[in-house]
PDB file of N, CA and C in Angstrom:
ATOM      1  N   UNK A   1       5.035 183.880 -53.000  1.00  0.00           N
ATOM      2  CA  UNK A   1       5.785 182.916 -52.260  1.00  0.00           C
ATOM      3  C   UNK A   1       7.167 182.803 -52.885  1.00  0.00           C
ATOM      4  N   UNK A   2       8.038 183.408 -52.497  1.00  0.00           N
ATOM      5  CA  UNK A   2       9.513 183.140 -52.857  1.00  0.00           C
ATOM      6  C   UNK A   2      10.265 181.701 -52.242  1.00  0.00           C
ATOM      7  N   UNK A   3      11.150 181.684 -53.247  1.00  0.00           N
ATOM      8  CA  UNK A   3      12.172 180.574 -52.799  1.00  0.00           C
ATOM      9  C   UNK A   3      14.048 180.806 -53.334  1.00  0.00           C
ATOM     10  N   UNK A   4      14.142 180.427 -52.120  1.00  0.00           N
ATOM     11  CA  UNK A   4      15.466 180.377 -51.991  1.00  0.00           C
ATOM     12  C   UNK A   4      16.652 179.729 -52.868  1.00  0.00           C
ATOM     13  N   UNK A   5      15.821 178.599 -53.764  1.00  0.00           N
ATOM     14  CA  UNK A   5      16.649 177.477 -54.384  1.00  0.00           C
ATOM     15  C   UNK A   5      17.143 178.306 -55.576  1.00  0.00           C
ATOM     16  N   UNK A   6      18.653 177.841 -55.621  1.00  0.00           N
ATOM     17  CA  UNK A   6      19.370 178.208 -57.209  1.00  0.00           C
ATOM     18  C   UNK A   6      18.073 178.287 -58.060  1.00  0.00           C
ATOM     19  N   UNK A   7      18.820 179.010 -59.672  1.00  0.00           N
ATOM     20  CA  UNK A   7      18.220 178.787 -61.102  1.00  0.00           C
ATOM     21  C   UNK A   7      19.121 177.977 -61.614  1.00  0.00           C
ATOM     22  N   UNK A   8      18.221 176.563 -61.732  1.00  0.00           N
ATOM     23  CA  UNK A   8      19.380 175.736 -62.544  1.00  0.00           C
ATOM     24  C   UNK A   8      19.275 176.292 -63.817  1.00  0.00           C
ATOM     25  N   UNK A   9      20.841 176.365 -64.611  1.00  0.00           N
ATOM     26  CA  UNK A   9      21.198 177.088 -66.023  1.00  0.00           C
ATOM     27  C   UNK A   9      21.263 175.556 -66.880  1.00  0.00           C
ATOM     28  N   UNK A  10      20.475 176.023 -68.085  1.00  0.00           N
ATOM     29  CA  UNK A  10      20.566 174.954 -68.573  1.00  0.00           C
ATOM     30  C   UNK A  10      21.896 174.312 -69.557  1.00  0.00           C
ATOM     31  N   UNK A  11      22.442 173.295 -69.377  1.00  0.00           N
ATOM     32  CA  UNK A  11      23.629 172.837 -69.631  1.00  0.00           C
ATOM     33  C   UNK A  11      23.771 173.329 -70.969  1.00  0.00           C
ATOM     34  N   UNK A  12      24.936 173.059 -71.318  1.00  0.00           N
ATOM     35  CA  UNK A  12      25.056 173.131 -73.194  1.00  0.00           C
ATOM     36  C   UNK A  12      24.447 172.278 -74.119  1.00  0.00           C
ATOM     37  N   UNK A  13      24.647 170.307 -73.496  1.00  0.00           N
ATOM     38  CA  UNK A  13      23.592 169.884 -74.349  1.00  0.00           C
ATOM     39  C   UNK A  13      22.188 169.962 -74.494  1.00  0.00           C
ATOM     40  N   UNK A  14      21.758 170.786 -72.986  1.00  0.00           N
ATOM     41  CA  UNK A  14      20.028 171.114 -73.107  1.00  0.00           C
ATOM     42  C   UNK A  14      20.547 172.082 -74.297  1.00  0.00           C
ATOM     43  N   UNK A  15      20.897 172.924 -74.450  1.00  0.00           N
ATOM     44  CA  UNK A  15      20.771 173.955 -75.572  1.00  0.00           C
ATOM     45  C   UNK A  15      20.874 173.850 -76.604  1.00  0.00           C
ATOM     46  N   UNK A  16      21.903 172.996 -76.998  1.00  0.00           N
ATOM     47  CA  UNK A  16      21.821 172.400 -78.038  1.00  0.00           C
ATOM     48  C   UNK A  16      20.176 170.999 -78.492  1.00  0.00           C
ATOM     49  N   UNK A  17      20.067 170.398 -77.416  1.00  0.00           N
ATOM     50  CA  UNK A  17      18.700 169.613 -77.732  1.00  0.00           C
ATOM     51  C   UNK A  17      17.593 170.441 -77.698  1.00  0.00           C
ATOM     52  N   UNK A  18      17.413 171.631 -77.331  1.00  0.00           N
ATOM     53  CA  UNK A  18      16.506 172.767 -77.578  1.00  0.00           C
ATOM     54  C   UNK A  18      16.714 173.518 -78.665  1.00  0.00           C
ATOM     55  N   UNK A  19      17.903 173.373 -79.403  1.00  0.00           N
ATOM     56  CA  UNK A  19      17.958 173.887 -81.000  1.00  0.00           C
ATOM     57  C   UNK A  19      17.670 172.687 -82.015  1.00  0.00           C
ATOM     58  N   UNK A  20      17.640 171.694 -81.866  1.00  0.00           N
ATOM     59  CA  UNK A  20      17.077 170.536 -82.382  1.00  0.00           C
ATOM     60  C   UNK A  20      15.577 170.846 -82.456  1.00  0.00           C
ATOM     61  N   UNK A  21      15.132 170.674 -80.988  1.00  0.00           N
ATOM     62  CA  UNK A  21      13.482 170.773 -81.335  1.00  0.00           C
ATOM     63  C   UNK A  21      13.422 172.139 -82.252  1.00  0.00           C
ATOM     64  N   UNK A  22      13.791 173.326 -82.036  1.00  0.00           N
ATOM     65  CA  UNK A  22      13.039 174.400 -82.071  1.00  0.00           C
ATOM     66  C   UNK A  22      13.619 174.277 -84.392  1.00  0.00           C
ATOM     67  N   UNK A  23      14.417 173.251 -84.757  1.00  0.00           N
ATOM     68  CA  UNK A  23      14.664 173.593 -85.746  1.00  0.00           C
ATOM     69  C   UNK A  23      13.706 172.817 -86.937  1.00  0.00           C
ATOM     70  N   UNK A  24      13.611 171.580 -85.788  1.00  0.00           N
ATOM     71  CA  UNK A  24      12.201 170.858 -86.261  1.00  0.00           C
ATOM     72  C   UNK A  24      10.768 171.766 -86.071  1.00  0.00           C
ATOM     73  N   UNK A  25      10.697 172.383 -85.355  1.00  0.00           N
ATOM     74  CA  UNK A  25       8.842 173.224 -85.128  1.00  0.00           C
ATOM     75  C   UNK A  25       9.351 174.216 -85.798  1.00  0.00           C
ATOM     76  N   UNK A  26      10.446 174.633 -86.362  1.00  0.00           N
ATOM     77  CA  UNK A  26      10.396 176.108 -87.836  1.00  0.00           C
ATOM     78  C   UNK A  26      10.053 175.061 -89.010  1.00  0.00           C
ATOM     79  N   UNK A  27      10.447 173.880 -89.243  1.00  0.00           N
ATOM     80  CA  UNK A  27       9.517 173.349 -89.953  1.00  0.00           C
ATOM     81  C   UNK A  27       8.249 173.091 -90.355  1.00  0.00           C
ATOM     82  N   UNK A  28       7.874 172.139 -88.988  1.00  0.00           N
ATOM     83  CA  UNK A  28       6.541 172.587 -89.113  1.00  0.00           C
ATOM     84  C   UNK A  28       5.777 173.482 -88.841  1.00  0.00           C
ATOM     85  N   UNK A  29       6.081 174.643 -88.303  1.00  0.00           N
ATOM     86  CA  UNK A  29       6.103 176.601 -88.521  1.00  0.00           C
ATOM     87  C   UNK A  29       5.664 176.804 -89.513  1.00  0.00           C
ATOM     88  N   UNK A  30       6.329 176.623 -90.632  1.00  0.00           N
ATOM     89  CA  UNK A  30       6.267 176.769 -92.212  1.00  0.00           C
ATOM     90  C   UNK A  30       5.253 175.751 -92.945  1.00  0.00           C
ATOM     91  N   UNK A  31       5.189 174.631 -92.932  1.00  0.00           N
ATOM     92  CA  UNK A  31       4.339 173.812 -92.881  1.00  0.00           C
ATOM     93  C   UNK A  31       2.695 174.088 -92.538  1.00  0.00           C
ATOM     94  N   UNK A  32       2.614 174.789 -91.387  1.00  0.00           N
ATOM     95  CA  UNK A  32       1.753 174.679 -90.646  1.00  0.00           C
ATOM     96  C   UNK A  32       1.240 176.127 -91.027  1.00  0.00           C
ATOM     97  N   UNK A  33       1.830 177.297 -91.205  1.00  0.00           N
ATOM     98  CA  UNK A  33       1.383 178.565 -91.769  1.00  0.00           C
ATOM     99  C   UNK A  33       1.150 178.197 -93.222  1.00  0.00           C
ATOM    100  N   UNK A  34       1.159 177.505 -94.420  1.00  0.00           N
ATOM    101  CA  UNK A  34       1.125 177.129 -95.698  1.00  0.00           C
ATOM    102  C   UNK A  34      -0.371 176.247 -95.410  1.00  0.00           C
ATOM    103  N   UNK A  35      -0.242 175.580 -94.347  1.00  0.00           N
ATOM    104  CA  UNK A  35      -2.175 174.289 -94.479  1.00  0.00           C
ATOM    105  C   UNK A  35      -2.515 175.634 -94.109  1.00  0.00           C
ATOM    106  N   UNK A  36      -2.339 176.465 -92.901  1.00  0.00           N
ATOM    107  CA  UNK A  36      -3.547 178.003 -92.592  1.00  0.00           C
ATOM    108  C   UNK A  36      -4.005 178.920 -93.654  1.00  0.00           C
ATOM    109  N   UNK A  37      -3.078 178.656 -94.552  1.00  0.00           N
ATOM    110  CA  UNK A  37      -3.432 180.073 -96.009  1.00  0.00           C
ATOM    111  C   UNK A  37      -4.269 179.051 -96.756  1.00  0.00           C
ATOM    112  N   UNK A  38      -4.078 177.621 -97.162  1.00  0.00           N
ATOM    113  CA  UNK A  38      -4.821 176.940 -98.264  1.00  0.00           C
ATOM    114  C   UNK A  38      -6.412 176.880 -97.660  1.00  0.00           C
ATOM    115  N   UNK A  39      -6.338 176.627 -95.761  1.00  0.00           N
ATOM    116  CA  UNK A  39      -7.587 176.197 -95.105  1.00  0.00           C
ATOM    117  C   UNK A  39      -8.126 177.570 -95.188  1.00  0.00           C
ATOM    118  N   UNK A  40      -7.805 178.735 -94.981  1.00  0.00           N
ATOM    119  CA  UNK A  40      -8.439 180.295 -95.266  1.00  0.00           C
ATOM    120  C   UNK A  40      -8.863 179.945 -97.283  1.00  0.00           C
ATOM    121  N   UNK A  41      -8.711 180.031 -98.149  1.00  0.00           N
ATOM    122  CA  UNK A  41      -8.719 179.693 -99.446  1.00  0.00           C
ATOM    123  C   UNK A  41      -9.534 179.050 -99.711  1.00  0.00           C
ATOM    124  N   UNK A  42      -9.790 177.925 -99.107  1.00  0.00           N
ATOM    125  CA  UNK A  42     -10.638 177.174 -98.529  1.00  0.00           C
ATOM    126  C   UNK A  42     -12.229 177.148 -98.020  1.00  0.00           C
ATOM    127  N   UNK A  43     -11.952 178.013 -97.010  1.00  0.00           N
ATOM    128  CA  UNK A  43     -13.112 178.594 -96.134  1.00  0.00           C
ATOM    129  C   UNK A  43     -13.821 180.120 -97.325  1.00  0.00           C
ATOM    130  N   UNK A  44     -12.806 180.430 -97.514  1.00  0.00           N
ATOM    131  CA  UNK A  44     -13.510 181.438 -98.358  1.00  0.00           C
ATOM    132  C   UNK A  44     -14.277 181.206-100.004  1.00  0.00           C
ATOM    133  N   UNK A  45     -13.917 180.165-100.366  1.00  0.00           N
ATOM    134  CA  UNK A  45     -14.767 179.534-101.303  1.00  0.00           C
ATOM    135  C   UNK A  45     -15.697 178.673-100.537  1.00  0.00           C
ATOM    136  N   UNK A  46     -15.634 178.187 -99.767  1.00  0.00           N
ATOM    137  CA  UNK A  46     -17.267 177.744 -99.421  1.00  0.00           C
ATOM    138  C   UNK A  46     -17.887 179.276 -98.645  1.00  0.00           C
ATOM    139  N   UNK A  47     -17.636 180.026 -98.299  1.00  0.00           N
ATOM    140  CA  UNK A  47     -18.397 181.043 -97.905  1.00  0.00           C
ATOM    141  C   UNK A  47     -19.040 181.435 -99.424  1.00  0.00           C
ATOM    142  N   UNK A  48     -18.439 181.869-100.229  1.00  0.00           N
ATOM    143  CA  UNK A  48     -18.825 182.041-101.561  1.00  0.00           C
ATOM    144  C   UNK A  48     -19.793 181.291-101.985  1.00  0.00           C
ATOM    145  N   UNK A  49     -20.190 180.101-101.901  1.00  0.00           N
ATOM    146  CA  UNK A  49     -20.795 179.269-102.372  1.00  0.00           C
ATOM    147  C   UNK A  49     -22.155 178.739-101.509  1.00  0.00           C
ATOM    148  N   UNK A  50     -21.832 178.518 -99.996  1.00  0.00           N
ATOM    149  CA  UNK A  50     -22.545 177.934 -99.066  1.00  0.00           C
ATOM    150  C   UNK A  50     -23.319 179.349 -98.028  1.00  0.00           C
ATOM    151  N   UNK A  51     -22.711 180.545 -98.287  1.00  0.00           N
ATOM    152  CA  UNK A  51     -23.155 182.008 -97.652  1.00  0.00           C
ATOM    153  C   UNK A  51     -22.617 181.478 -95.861  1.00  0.00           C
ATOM    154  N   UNK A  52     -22.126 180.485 -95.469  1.00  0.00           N
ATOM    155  CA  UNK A  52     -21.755 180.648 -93.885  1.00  0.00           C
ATOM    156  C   UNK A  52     -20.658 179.711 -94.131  1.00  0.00           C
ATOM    157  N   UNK A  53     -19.954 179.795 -93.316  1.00  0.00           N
ATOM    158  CA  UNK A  53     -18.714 179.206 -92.990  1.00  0.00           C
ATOM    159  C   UNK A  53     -18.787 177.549 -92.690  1.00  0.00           C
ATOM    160  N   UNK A  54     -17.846 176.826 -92.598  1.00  0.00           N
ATOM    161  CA  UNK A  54     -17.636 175.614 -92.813  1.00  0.00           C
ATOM    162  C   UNK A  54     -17.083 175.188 -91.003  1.00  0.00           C
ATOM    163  N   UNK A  55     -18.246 174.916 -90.397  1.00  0.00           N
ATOM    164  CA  UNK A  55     -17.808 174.420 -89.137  1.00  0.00           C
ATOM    165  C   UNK A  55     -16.623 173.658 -88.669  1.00  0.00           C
ATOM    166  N   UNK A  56     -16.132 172.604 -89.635  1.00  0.00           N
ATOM    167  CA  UNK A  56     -14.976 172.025 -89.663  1.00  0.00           C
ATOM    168  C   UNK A  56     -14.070 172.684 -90.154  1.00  0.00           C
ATOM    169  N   UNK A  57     -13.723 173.032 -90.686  1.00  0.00           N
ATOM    170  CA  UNK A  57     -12.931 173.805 -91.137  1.00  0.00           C
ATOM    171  C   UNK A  57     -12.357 174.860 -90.455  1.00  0.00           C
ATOM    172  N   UNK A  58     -13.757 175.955 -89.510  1.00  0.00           N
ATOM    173  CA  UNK A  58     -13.330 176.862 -88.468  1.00  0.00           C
ATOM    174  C   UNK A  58     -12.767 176.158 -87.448  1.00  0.00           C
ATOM    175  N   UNK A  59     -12.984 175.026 -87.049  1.00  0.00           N
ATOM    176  CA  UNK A  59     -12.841 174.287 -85.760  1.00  0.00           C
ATOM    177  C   UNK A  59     -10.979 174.243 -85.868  1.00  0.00           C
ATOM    178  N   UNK A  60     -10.934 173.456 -87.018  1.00  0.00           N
ATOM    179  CA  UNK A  60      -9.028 173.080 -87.298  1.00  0.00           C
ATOM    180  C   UNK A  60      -8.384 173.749 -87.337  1.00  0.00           C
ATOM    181  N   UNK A  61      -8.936 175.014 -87.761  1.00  0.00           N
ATOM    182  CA  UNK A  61      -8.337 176.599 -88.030  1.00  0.00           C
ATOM    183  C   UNK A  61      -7.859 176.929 -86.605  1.00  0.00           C
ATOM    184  N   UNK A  62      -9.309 176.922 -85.800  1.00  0.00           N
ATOM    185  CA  UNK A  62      -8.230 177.590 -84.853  1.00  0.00           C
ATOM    186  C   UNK A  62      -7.597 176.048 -84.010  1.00  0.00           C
ATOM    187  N   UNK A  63      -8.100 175.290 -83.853  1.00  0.00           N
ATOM    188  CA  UNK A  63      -7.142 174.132 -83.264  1.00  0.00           C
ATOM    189  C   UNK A  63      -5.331 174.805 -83.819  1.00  0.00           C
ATOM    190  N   UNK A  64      -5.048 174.835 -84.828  1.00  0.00           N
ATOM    191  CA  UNK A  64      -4.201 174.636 -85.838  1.00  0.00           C
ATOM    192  C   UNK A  64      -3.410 176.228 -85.356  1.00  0.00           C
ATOM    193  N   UNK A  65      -3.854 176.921 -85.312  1.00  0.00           N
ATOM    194  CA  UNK A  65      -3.628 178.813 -84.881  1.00  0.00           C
ATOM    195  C   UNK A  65      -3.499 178.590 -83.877  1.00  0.00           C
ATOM    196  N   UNK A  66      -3.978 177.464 -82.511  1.00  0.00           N
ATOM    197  CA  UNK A  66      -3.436 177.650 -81.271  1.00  0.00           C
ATOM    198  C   UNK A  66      -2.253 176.946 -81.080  1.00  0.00           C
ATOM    199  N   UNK A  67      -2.179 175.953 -82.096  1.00  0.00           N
ATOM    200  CA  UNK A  67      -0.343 175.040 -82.174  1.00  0.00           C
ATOM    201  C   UNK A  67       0.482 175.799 -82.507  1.00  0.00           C
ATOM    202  N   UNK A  68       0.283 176.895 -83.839  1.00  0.00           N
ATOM    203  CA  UNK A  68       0.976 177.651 -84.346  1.00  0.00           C
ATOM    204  C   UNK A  68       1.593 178.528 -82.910  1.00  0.00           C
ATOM    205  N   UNK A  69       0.721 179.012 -82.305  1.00  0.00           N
ATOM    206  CA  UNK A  69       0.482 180.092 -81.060  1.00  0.00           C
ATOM    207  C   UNK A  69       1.816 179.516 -80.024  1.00  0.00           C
ATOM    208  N   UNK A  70       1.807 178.165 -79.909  1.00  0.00           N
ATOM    209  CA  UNK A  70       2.265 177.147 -78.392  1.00  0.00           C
ATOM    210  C   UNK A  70       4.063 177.240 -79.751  1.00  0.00           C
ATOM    211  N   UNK A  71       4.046 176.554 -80.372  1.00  0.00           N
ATOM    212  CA  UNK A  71       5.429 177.063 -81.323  1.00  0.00           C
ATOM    213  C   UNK A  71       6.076 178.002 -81.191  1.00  0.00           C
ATOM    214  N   UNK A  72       5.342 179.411 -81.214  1.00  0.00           N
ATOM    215  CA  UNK A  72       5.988 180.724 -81.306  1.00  0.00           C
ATOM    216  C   UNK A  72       5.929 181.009 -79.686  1.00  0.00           C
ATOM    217  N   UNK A  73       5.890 180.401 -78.856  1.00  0.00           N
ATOM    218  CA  UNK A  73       6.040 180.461 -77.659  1.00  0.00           C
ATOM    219  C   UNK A  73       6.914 179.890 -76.962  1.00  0.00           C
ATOM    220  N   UNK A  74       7.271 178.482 -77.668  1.00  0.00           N
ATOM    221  CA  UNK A  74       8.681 177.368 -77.688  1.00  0.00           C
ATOM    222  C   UNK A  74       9.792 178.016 -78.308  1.00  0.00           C
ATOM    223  N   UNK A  75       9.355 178.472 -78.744  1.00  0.00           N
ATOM    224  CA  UNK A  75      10.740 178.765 -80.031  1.00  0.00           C
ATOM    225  C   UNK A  75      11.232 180.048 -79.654  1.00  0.00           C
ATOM    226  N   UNK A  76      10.333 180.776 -78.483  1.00  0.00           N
ATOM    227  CA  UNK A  76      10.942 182.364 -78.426  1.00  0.00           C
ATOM    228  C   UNK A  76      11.438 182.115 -77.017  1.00  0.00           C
ATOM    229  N   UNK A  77      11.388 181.022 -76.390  1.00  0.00           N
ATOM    230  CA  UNK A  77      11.842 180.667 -74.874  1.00  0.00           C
ATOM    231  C   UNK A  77      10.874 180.997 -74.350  1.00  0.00           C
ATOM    232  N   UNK A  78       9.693 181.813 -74.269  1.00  0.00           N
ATOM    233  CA  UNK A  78       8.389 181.875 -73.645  1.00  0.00           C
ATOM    234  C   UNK A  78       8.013 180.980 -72.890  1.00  0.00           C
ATOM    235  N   UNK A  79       7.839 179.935 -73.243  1.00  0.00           N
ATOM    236  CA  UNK A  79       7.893 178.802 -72.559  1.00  0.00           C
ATOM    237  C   UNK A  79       8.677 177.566 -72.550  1.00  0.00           C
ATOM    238  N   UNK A  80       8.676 176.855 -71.561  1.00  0.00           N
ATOM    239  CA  UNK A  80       9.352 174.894 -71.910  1.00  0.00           C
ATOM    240  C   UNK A  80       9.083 174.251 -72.317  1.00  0.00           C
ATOM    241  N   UNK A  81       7.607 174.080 -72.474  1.00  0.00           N
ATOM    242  CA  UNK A  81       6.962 173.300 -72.653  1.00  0.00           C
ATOM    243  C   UNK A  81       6.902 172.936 -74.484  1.00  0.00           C
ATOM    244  N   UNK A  82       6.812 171.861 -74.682  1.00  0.00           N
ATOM    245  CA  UNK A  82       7.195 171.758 -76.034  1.00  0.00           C
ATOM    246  C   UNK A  82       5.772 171.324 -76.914  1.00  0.00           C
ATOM    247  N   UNK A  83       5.500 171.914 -78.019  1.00  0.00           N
ATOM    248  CA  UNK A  83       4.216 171.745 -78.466  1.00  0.00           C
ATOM    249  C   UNK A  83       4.320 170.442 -79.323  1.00  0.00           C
ATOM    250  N   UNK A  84       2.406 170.196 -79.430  1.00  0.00           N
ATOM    251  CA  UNK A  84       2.731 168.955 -80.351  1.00  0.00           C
ATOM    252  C   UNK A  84       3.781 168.426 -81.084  1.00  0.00           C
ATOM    253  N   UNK A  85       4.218 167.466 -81.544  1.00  0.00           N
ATOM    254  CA  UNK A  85       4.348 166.229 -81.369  1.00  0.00           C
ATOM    255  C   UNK A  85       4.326 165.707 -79.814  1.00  0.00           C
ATOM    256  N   UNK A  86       4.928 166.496 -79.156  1.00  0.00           N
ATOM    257  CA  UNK A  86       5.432 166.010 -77.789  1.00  0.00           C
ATOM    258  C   UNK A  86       4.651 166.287 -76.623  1.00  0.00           C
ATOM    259  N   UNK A  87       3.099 166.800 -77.175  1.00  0.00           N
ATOM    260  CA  UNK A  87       2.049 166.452 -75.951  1.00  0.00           C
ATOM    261  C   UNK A  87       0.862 166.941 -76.779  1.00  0.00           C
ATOM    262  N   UNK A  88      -0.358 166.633 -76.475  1.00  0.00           N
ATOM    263  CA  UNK A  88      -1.600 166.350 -77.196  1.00  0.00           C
ATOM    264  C   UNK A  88      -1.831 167.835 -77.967  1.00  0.00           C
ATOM    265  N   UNK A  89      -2.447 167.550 -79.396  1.00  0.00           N
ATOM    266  CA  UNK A  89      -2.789 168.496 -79.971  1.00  0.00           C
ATOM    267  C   UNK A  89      -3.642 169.546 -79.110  1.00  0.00           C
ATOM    268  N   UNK A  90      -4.169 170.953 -79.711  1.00  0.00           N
ATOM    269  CA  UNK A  90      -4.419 171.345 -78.647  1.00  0.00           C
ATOM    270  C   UNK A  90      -5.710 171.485 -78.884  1.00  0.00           C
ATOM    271  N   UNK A  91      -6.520 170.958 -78.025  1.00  0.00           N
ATOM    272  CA  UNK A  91      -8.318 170.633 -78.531  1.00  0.00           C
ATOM    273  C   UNK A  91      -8.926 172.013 -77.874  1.00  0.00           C
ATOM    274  N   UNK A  92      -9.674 172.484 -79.063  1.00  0.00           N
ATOM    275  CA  UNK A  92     -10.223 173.667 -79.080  1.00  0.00           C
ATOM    276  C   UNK A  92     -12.279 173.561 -79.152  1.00  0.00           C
ATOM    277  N   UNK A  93     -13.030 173.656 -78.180  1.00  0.00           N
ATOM    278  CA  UNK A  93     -14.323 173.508 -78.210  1.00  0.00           C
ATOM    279  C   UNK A  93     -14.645 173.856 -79.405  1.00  0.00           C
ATOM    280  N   UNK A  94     -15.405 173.451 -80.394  1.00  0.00           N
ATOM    281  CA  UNK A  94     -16.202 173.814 -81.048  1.00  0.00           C
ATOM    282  C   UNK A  94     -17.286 174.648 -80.782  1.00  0.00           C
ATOM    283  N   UNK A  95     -17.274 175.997 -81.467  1.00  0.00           N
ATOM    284  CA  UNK A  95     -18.310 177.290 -80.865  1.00  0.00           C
ATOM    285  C   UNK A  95     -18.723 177.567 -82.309  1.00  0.00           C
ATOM    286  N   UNK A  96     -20.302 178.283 -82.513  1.00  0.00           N
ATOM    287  CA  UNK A  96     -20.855 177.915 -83.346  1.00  0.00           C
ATOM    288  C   UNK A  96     -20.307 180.151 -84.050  1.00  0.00           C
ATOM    289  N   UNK A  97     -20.131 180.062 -85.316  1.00  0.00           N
ATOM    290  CA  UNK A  97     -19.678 181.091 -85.662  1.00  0.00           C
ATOM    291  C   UNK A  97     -20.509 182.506 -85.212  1.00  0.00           C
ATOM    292  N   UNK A  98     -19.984 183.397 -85.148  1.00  0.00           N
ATOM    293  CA  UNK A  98     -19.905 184.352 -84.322  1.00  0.00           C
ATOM    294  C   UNK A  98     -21.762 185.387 -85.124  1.00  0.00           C
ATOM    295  N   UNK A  99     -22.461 185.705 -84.888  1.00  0.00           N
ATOM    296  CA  UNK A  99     -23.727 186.638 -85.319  1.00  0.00           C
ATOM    297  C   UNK A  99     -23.437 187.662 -86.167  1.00  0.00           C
ATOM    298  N   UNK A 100     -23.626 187.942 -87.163  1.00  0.00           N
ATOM    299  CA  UNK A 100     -23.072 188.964 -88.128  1.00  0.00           C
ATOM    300  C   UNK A 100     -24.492 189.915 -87.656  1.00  0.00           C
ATOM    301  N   UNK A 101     -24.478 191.157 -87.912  1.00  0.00           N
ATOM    302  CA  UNK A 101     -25.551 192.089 -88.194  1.00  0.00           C
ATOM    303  C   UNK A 101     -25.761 192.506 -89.282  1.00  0.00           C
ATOM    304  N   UNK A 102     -27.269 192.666 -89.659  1.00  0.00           N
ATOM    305  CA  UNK A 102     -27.253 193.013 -91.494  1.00  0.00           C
ATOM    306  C   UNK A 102     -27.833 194.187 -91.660  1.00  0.00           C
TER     307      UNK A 102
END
């Protein structure tokens, strides 16, 4: 279904208020890749210890890997839509870890 209507271009201060956000989410970019290496560090000492993975822990992981995901999607113009803070974290079902074969 096509349409006829202009592409509105976005003004200079959208661009500039879109280098604002995107300079705040390389923050928490960095932030947020630093909790993923300690929560892996993490997970791998209770695997060590407990022989299966830490349900909570997998759950935030990827909650946390799909914000990371919605960021690098804001920040590359991929999308508009602006990730957490500015609309609900992104809730990821809890699925029970994957069947290893031995």
């Amino acid at each position: 279904m096509e349409t006829n209507a202009p592409v509105q271009r976005p003004t200079a201060s959208d661009v500039w208020m879109r280098g604002l956000y995107m300079l705040l989410l390389m923050i928490g970019l960095g932030i947020g890749l630093w909790l993923l290496n300690v929560l892996a560090i993490v997970q791998f000492l209770w695997l060590l210890s407990a022989r299966e993975p830490n349900l909570v822990l997998a759950s935030f992981g990827n909650s946390l890997s799909m914000w990371l995901a919605e960021v690098g999607r804001f920040m590359s113009c991929a999308s508009e839509e602006k990730p957490f803070p500015w609309r609900p974290w992104p809730d990821v079902p809890r699925a029970p870890p994957a069947q290893r074969e031995t």
